[in-house]
PDB file of N, CA and C in Angstrom:
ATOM      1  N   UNK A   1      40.731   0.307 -21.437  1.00  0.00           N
ATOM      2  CA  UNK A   1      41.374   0.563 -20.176  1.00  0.00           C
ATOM      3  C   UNK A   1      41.464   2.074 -19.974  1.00  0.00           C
ATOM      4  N   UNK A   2      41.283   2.653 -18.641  1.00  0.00           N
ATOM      5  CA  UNK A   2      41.221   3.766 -18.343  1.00  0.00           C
ATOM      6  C   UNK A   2      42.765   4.554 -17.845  1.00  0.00           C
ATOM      7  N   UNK A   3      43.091   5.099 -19.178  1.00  0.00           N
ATOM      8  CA  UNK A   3      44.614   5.718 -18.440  1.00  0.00           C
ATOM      9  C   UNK A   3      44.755   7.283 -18.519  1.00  0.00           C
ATOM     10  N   UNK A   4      43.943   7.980 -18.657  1.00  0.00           N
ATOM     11  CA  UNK A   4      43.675   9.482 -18.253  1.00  0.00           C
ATOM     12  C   UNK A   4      43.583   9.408 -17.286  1.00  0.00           C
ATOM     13  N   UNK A   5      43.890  10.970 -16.434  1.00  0.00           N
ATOM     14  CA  UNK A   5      43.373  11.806 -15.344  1.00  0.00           C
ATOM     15  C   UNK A   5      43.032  13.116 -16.236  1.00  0.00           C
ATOM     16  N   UNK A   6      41.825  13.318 -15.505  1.00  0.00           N
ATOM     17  CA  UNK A   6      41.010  14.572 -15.439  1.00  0.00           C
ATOM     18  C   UNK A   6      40.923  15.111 -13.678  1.00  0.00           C
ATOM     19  N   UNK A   7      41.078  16.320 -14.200  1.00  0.00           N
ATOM     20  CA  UNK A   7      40.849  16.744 -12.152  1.00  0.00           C
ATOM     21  C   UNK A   7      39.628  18.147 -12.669  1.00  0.00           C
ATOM     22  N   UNK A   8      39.016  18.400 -11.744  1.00  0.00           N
ATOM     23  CA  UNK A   8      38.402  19.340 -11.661  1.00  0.00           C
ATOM     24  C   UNK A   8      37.730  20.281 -10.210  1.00  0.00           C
ATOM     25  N   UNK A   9      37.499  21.326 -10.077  1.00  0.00           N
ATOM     26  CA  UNK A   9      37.556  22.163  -9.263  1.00  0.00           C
ATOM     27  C   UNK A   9      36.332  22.261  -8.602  1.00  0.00           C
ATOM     28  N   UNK A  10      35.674  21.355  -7.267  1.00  0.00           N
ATOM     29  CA  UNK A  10      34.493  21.749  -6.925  1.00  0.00           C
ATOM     30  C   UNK A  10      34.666  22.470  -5.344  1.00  0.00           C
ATOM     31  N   UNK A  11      33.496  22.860  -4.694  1.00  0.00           N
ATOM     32  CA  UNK A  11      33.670  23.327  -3.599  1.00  0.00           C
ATOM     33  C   UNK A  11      33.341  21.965  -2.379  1.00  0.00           C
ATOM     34  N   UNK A  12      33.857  22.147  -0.903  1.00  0.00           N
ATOM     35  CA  UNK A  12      33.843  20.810   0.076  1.00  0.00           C
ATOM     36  C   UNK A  12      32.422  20.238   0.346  1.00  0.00           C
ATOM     37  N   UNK A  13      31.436  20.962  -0.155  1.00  0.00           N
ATOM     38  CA  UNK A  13      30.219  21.041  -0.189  1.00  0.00           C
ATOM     39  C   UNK A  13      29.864  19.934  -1.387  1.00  0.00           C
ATOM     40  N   UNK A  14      30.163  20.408  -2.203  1.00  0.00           N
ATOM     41  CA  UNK A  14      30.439  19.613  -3.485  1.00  0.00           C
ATOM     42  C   UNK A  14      30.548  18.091  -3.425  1.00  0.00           C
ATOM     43  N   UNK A  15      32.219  18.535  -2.864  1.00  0.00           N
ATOM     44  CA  UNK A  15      32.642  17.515  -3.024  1.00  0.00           C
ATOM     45  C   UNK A  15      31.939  16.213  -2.228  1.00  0.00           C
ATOM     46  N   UNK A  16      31.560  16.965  -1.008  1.00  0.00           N
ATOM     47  CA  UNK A  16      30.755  15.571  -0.180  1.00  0.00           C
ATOM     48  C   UNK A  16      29.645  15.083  -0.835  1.00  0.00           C
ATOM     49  N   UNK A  17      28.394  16.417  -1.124  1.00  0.00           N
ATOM     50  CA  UNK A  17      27.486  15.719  -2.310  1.00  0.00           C
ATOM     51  C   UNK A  17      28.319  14.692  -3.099  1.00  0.00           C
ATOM     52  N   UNK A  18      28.614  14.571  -3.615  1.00  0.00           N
ATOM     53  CA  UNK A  18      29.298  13.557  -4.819  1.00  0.00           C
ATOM     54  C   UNK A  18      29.104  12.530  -4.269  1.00  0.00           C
ATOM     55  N   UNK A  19      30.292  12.547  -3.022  1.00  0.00           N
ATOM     56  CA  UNK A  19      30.625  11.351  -2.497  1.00  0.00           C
ATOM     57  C   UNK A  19      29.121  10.481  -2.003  1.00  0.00           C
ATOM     58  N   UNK A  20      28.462  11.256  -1.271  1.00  0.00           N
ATOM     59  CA  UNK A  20      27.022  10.607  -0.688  1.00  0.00           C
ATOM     60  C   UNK A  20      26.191  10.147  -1.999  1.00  0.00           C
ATOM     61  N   UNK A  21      26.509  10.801  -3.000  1.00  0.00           N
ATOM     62  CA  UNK A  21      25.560  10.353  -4.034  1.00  0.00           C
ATOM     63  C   UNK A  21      26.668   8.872  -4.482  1.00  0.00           C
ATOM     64  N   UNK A  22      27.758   9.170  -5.002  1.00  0.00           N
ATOM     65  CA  UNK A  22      28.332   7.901  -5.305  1.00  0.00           C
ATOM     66  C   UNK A  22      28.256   6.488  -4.415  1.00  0.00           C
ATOM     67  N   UNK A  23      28.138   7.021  -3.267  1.00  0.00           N
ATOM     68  CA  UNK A  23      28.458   5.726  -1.981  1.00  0.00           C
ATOM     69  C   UNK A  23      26.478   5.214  -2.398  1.00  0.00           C
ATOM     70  N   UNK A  24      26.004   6.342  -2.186  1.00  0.00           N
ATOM     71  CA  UNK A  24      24.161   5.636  -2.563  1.00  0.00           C
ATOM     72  C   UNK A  24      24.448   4.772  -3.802  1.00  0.00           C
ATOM     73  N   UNK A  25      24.318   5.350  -4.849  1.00  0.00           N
ATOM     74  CA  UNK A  25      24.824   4.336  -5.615  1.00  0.00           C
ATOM     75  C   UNK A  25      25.562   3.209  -6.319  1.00  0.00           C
ATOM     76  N   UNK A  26      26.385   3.303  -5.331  1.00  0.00           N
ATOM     77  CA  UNK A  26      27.364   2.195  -5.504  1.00  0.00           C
ATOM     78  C   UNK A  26      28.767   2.133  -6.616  1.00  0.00           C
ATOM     79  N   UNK A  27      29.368   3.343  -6.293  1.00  0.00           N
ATOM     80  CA  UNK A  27      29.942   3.688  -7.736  1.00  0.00           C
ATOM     81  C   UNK A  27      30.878   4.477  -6.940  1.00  0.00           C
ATOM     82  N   UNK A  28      31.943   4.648  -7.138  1.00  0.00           N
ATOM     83  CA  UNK A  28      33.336   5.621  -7.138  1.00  0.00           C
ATOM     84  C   UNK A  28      33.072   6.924  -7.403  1.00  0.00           C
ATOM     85  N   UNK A  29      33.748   7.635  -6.580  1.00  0.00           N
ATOM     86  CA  UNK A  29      33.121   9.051  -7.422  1.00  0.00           C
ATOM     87  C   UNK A  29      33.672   9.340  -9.103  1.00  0.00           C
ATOM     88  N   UNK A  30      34.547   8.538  -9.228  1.00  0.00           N
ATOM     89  CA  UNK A  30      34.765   8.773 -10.561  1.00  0.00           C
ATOM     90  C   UNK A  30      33.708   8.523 -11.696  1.00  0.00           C
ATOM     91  N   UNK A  31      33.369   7.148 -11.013  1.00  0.00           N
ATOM     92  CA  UNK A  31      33.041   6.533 -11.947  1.00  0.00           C
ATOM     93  C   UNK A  31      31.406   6.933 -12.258  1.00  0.00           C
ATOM     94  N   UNK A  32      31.302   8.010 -10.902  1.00  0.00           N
ATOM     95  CA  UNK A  32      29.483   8.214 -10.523  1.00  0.00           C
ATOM     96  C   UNK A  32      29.833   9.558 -11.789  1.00  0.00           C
ATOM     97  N   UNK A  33      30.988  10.451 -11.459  1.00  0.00           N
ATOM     98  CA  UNK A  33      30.996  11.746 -12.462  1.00  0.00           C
ATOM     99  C   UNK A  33      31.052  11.241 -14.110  1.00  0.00           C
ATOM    100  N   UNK A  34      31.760  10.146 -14.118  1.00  0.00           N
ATOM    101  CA  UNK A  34      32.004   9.988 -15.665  1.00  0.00           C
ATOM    102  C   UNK A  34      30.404   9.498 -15.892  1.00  0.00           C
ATOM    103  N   UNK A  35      29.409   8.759 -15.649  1.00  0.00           N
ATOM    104  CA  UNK A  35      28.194   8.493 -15.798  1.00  0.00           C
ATOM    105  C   UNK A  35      27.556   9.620 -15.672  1.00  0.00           C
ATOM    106  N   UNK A  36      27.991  10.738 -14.566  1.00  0.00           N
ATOM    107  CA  UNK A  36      26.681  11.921 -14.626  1.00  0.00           C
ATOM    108  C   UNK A  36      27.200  12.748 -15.972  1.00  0.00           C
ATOM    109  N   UNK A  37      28.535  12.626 -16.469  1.00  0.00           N
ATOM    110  CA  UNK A  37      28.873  13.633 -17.340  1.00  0.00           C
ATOM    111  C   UNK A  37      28.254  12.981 -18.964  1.00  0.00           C
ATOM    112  N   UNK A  38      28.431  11.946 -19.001  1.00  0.00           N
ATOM    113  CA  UNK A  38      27.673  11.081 -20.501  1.00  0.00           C
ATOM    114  C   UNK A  38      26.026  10.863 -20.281  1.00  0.00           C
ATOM    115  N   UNK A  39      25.425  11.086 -19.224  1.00  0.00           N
ATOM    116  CA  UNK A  39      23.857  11.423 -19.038  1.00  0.00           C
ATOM    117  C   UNK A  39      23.792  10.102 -19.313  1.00  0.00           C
ATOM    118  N   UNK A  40      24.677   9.148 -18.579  1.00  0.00           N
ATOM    119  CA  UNK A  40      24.312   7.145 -18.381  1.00  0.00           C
ATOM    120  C   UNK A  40      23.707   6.913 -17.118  1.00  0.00           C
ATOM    121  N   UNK A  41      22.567   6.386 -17.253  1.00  0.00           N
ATOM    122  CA  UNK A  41      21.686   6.004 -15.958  1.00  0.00           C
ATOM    123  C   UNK A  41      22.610   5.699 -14.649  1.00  0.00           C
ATOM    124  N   UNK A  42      22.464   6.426 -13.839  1.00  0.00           N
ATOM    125  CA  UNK A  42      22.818   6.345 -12.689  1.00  0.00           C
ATOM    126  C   UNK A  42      22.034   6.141 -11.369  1.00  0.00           C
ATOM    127  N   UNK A  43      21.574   4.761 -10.893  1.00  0.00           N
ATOM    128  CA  UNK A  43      20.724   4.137 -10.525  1.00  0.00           C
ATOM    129  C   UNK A  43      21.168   4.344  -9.027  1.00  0.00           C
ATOM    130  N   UNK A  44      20.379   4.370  -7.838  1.00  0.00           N
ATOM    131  CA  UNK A  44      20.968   4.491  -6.492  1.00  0.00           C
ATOM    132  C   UNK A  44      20.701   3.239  -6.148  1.00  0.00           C
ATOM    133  N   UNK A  45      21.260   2.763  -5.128  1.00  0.00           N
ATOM    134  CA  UNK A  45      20.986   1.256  -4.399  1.00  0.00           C
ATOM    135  C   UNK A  45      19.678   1.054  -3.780  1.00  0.00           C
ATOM    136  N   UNK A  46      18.856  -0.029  -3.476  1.00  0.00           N
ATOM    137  CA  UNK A  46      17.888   0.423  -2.585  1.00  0.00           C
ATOM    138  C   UNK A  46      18.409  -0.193  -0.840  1.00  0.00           C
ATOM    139  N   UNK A  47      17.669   0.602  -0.315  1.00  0.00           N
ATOM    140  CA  UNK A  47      18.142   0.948   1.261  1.00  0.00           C
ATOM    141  C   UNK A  47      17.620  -0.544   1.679  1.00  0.00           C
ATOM    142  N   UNK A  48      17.529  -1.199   2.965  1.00  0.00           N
ATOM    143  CA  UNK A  48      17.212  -2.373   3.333  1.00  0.00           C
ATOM    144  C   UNK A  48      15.781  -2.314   3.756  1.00  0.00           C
ATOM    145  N   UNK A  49      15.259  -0.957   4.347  1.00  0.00           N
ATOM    146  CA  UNK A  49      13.732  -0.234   4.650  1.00  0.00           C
ATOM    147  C   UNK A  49      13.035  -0.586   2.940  1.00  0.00           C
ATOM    148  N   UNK A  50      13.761  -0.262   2.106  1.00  0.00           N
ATOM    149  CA  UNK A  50      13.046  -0.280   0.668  1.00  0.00           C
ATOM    150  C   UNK A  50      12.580  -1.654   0.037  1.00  0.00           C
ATOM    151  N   UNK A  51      13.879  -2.054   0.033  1.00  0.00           N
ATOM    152  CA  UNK A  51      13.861  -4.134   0.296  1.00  0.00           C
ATOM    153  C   UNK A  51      12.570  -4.382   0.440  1.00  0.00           C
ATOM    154  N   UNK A  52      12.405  -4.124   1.554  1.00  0.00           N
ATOM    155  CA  UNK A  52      11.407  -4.930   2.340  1.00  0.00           C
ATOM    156  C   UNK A  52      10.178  -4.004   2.102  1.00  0.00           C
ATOM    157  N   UNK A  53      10.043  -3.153   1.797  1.00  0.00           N
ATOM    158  CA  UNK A  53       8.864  -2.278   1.654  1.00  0.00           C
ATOM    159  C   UNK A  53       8.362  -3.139  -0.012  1.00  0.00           C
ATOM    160  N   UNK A  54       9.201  -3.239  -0.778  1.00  0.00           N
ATOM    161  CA  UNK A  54       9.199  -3.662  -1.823  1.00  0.00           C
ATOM    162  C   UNK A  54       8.394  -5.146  -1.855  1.00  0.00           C
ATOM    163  N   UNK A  55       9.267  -5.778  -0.595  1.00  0.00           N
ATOM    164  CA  UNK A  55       8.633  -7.452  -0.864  1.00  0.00           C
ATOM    165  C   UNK A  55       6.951  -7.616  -0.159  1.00  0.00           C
ATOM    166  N   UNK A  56       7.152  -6.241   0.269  1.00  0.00           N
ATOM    167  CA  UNK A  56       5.426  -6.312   1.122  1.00  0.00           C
ATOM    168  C   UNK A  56       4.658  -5.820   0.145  1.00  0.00           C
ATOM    169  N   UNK A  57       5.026  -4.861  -0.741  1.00  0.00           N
ATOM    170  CA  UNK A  57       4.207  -4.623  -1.471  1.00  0.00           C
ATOM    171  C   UNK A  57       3.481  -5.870  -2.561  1.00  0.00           C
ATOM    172  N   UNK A  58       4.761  -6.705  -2.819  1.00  0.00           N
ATOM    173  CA  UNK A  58       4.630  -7.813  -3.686  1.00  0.00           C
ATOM    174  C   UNK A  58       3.879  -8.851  -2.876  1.00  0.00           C
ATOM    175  N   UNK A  59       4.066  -9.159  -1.863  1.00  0.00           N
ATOM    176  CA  UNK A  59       2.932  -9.746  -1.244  1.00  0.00           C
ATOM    177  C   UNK A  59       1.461  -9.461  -1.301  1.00  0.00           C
ATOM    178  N   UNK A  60       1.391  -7.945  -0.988  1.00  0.00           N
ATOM    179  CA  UNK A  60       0.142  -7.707  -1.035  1.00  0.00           C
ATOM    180  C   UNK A  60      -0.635  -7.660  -1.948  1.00  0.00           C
ATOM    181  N   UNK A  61       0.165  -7.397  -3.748  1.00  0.00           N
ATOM    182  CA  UNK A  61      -0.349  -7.625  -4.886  1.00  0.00           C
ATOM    183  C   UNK A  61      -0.918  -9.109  -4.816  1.00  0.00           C
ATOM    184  N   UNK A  62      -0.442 -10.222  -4.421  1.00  0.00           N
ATOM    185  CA  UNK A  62      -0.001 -11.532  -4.823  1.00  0.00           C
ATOM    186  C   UNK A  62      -2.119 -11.722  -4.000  1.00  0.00           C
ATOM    187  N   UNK A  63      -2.101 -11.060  -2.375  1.00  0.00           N
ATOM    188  CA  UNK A  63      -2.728 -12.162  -1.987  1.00  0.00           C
ATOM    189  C   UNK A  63      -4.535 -10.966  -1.819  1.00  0.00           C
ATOM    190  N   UNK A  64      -4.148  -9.807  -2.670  1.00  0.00           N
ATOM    191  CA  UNK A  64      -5.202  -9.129  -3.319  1.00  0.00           C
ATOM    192  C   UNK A  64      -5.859  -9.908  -4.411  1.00  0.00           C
ATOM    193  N   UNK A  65      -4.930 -10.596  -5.673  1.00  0.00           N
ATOM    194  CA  UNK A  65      -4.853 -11.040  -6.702  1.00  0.00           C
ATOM    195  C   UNK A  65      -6.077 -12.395  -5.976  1.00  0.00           C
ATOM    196  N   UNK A  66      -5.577 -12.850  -5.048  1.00  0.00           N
ATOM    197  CA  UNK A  66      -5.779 -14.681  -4.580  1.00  0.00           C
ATOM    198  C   UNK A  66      -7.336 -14.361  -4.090  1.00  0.00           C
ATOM    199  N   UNK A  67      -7.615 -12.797  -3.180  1.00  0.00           N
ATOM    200  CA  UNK A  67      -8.952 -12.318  -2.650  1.00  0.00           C
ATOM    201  C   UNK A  67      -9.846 -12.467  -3.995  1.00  0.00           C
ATOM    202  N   UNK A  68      -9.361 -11.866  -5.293  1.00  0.00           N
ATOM    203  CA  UNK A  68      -9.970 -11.557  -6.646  1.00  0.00           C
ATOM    204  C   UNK A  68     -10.723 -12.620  -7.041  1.00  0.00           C
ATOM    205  N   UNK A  69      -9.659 -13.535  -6.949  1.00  0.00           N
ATOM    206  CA  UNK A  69     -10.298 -14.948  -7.683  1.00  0.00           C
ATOM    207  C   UNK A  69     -11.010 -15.607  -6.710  1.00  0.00           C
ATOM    208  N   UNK A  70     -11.082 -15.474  -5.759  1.00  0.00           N
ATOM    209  CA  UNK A  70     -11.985 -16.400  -4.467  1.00  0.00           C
ATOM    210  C   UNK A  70     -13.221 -15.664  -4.784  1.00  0.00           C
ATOM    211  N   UNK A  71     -13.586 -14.013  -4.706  1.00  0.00           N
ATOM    212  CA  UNK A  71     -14.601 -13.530  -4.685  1.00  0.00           C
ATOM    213  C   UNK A  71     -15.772 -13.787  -6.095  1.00  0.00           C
ATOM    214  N   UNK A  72     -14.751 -13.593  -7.337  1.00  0.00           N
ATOM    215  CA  UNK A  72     -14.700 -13.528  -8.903  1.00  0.00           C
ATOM    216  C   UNK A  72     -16.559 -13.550  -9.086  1.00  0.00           C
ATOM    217  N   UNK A  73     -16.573 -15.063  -8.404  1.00  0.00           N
ATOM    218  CA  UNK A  73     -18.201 -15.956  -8.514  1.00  0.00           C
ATOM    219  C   UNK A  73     -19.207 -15.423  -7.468  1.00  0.00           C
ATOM    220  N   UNK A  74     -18.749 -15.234  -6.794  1.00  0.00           N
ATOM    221  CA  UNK A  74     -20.041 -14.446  -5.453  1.00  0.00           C
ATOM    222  C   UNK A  74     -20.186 -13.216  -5.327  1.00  0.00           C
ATOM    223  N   UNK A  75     -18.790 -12.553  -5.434  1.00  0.00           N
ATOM    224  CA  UNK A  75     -19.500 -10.894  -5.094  1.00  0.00           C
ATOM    225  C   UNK A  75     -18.405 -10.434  -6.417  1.00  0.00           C
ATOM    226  N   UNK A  76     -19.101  -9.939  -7.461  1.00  0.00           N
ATOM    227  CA  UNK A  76     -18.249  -9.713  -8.590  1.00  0.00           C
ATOM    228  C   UNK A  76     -17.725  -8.353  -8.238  1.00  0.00           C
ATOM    229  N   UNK A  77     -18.476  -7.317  -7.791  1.00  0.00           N
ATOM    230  CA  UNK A  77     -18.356  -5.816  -7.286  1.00  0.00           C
ATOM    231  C   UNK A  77     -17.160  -5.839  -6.466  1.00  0.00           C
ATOM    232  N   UNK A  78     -16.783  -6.838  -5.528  1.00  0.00           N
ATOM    233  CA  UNK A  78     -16.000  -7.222  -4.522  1.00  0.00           C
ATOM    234  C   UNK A  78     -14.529  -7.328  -5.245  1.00  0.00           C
ATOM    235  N   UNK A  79     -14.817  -8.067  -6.258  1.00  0.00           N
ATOM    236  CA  UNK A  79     -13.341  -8.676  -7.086  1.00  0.00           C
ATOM    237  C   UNK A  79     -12.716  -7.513  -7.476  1.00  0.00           C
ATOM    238  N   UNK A  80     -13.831  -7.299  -8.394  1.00  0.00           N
ATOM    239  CA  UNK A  80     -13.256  -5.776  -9.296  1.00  0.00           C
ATOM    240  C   UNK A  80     -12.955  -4.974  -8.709  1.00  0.00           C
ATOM    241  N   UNK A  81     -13.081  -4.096  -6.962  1.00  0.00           N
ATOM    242  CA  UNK A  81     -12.443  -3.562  -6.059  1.00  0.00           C
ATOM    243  C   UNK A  81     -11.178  -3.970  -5.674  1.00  0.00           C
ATOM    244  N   UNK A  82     -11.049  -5.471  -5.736  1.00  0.00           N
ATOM    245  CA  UNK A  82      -9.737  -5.808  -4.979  1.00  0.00           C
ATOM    246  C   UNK A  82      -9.238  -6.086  -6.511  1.00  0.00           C
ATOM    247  N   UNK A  83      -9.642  -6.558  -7.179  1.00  0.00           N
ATOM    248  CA  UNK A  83      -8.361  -6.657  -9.128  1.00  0.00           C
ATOM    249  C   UNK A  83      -7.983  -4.874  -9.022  1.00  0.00           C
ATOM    250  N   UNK A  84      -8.680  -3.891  -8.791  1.00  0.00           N
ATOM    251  CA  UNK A  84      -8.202  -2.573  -9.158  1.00  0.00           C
ATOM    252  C   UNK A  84      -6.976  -2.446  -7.929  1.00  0.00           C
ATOM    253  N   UNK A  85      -7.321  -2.547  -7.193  1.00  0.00           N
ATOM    254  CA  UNK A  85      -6.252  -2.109  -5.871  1.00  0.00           C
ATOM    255  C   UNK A  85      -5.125  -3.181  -6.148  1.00  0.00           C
ATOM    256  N   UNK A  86      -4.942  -4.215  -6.862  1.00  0.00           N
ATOM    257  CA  UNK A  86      -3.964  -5.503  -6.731  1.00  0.00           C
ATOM    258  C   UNK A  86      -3.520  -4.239  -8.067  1.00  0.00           C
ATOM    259  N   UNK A  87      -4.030  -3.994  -9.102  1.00  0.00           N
ATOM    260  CA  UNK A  87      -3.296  -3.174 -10.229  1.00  0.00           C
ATOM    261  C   UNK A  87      -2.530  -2.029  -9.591  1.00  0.00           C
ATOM    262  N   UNK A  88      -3.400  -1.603  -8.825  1.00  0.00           N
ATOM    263  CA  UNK A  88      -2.646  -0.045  -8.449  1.00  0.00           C
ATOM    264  C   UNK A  88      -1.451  -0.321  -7.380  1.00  0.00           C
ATOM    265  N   UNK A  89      -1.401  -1.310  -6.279  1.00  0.00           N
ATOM    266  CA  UNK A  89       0.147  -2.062  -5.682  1.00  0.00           C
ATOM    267  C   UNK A  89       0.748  -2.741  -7.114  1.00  0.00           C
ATOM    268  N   UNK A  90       0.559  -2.801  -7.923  1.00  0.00           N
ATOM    269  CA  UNK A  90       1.683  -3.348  -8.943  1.00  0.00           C
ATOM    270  C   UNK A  90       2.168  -2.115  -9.511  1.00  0.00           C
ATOM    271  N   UNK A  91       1.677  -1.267  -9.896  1.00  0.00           N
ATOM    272  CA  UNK A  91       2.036   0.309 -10.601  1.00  0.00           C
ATOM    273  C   UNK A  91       3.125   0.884  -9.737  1.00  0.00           C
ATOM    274  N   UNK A  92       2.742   0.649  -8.311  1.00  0.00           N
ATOM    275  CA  UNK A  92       3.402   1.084  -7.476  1.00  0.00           C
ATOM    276  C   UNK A  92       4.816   0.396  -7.418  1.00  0.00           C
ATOM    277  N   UNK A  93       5.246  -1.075  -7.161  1.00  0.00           N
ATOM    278  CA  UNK A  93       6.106  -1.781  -7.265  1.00  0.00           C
ATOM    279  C   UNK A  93       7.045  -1.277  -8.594  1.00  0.00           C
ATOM    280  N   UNK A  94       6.405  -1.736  -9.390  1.00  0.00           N
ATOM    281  CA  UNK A  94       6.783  -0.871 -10.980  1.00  0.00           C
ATOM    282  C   UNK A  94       7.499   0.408 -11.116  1.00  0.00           C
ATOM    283  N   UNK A  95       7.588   1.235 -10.068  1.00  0.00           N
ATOM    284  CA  UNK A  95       7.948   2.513 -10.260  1.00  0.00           C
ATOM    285  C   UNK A  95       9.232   1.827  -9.373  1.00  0.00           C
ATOM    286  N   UNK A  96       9.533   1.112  -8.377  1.00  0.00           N
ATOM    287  CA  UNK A  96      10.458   0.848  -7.469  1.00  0.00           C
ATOM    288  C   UNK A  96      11.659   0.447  -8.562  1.00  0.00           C
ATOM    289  N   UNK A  97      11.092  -0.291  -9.790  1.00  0.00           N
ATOM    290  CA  UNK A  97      12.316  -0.715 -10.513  1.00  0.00           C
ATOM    291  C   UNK A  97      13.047   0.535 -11.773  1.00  0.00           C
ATOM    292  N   UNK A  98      12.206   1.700 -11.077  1.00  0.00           N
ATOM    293  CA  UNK A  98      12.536   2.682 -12.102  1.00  0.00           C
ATOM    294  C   UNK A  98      13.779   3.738 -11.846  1.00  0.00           C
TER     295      UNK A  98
END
């Protein structure tokens, strides 16, 4: 259980940074400083633009992947263009969870 106070001295500048960074991430400013001060991952939320940027991307892996295997037997040159680009939208997705 948390029964200290700590106070400390920033400028209004400061202080709003904090706050915009805490409210992004979803965290109190306390609780955003005690995480920035122990160097504990401090993750931001994703925006609702990101969401969805996210689920398109995953789509587009999904129906690159579906082009791959339709082509696989007829145009092999074809596949291996669309298997590389289905890898490189997953790399991409991949970084979203980082």
């Amino acid at each position: 259980m948390k029964k200290e106070f700590v106070q400390f001295r920033c400028s209004v500048y400061e202080k709003k940074l904090l706050r915009i960074k805490a409210r992004k991430s979803g965290l109190s400013i306390s609780e955003y400083c005690r995480r920035a001060a122990f160097d504990d991952r401090i993750v931001e939320r994703m925006t609702d633009e990101q969401i969805e940027a996210y689920k398109l991307l995953v789509k587009y892996q999904r129906n690159f992947k579906l082009i791959t295997n339709m082509f696989r037997k007829r145009n092999p040159r074809l596949a291996e263009e669309t298997a590389q680009l289905a890898k490189e939208i997953r790399q991409h997705f991949l970084n979203f969870k980082k």
